[in-house]
C-alpha atoms as a PDB file:
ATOM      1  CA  UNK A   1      75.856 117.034 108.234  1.00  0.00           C
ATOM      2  CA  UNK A   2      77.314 116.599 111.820  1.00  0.00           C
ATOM      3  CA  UNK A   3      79.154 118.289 114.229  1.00  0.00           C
ATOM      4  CA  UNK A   4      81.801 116.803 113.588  1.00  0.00           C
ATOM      5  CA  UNK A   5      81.917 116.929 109.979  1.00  0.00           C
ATOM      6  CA  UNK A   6      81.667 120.745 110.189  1.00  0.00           C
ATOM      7  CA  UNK A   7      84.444 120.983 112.672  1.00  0.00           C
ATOM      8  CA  UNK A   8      86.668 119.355 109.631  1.00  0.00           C
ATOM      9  CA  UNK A   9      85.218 121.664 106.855  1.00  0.00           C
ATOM     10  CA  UNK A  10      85.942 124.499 108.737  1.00  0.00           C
ATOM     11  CA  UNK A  11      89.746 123.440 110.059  1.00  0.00           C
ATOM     12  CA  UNK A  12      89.809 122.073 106.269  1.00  0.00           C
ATOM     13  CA  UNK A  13      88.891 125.349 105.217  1.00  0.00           C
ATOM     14  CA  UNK A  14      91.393 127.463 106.891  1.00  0.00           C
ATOM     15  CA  UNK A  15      94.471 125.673 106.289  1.00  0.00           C
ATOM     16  CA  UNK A  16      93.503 125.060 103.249  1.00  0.00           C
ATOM     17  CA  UNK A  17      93.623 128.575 102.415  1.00  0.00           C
ATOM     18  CA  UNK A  18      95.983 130.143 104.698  1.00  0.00           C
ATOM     19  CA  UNK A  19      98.489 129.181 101.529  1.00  0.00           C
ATOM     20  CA  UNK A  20      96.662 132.063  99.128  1.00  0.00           C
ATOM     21  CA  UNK A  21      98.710 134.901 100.366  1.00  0.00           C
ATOM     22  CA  UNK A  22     102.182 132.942  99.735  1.00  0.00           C
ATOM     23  CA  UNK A  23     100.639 132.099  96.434  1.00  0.00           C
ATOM     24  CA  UNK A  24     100.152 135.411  95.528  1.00  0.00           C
ATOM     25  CA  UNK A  25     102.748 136.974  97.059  1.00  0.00           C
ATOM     26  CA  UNK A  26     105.332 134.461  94.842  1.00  0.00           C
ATOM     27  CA  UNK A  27     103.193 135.578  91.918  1.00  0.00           C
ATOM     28  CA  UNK A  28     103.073 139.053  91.835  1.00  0.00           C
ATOM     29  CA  UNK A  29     106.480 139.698  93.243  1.00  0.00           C
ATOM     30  CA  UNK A  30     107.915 136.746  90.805  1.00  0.00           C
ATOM     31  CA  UNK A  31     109.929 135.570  93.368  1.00  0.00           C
ATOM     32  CA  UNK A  32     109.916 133.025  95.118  1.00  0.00           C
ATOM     33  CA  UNK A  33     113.769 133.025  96.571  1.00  0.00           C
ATOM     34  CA  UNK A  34     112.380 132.510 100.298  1.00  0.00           C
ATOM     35  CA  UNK A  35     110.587 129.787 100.020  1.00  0.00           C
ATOM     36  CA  UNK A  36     112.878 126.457 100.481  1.00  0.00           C
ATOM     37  CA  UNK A  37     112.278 124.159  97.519  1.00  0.00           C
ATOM     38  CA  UNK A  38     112.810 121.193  99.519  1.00  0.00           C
ATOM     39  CA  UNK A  39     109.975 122.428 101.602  1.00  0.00           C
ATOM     40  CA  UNK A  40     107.827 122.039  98.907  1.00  0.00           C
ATOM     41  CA  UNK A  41     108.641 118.927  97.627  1.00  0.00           C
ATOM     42  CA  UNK A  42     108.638 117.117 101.282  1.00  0.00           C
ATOM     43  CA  UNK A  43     105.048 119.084 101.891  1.00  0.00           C
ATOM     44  CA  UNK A  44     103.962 118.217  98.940  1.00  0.00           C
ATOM     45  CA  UNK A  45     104.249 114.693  99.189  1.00  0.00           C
ATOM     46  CA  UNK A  46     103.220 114.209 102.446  1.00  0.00           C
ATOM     47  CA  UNK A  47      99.526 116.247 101.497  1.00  0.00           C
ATOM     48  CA  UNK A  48      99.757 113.907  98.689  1.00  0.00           C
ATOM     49  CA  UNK A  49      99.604 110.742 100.990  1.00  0.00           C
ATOM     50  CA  UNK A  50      96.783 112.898 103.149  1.00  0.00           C
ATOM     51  CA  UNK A  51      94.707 112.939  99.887  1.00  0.00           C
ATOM     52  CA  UNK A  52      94.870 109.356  99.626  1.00  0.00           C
ATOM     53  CA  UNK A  53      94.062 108.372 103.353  1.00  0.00           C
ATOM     54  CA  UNK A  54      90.843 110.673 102.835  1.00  0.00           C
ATOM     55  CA  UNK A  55      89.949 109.202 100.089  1.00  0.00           C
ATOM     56  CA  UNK A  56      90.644 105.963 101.544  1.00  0.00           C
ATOM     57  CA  UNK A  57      88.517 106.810 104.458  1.00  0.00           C
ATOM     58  CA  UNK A  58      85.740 108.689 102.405  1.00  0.00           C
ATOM     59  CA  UNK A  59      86.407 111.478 104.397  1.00  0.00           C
ATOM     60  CA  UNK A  60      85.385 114.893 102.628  1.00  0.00           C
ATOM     61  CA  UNK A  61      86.671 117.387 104.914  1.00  0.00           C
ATOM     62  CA  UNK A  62      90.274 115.165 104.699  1.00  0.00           C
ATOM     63  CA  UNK A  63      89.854 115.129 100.669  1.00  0.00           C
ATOM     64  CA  UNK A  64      89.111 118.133 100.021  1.00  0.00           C
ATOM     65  CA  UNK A  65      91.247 120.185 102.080  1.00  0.00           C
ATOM     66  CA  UNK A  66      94.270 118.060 101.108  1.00  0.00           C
ATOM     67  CA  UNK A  67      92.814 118.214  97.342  1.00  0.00           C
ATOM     68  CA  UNK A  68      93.202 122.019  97.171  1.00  0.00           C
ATOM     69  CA  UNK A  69      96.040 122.244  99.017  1.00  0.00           C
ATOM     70  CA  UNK A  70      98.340 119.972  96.813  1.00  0.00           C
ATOM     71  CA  UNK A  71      97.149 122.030  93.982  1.00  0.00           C
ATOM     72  CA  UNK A  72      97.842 125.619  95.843  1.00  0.00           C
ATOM     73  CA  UNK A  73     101.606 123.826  96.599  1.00  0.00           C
ATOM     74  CA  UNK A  74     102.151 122.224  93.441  1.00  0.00           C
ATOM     75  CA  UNK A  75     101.288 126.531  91.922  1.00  0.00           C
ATOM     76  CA  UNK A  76     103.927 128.042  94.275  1.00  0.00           C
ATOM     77  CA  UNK A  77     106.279 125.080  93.822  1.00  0.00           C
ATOM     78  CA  UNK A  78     106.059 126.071  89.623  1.00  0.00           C
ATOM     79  CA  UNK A  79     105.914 129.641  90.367  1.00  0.00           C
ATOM     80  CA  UNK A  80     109.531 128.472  92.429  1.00  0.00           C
ATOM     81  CA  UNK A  81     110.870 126.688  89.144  1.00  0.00           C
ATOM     82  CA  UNK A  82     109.579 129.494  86.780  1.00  0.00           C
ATOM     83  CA  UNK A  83     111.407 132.344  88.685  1.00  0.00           C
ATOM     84  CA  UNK A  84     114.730 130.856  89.712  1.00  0.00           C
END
């Protein structure tokens, strides 16, 4: 793997996860009034059309950062539905 490649995984990696403590925080509180649903549906989308460029690329750290993500968003923007 080069440089490069590892540079993506890592930037990848914490983006990707800097979403688990507004997950959580939606869950246990079951609340998720501050968080703007149109927010989530713009974001969504637009990690959505990241997924596809990486795939269309080949580009793992692009496809899987933007694979886990979507699914992260798409969990708080449910967790938004289920507790309004």
């Amino acid at each position: 793997m080069d440089l490069i490649t590892i540079l993506g995984l890592v930037a990848a990696t914490l983006t990707t996860f800097s979403f688990v403590p507004q997950m959580l925080k939606t869950w246990q509180r079951k609340s998720a009034q501050d968080v703007s649903f149109l927010m989530l549906i713009t974001f969504n989308a637009g990690i959505f059309l990241w997924l596809i460029y990486g795939i269309s690329l080949n580009a793992l750290p692009i496809i899987l950062a933007n694979a886990i993500t979507l699914l992260f968003n798409l969990i708080i923007l449910w967790l938004k539905i289920k507790y309004k």
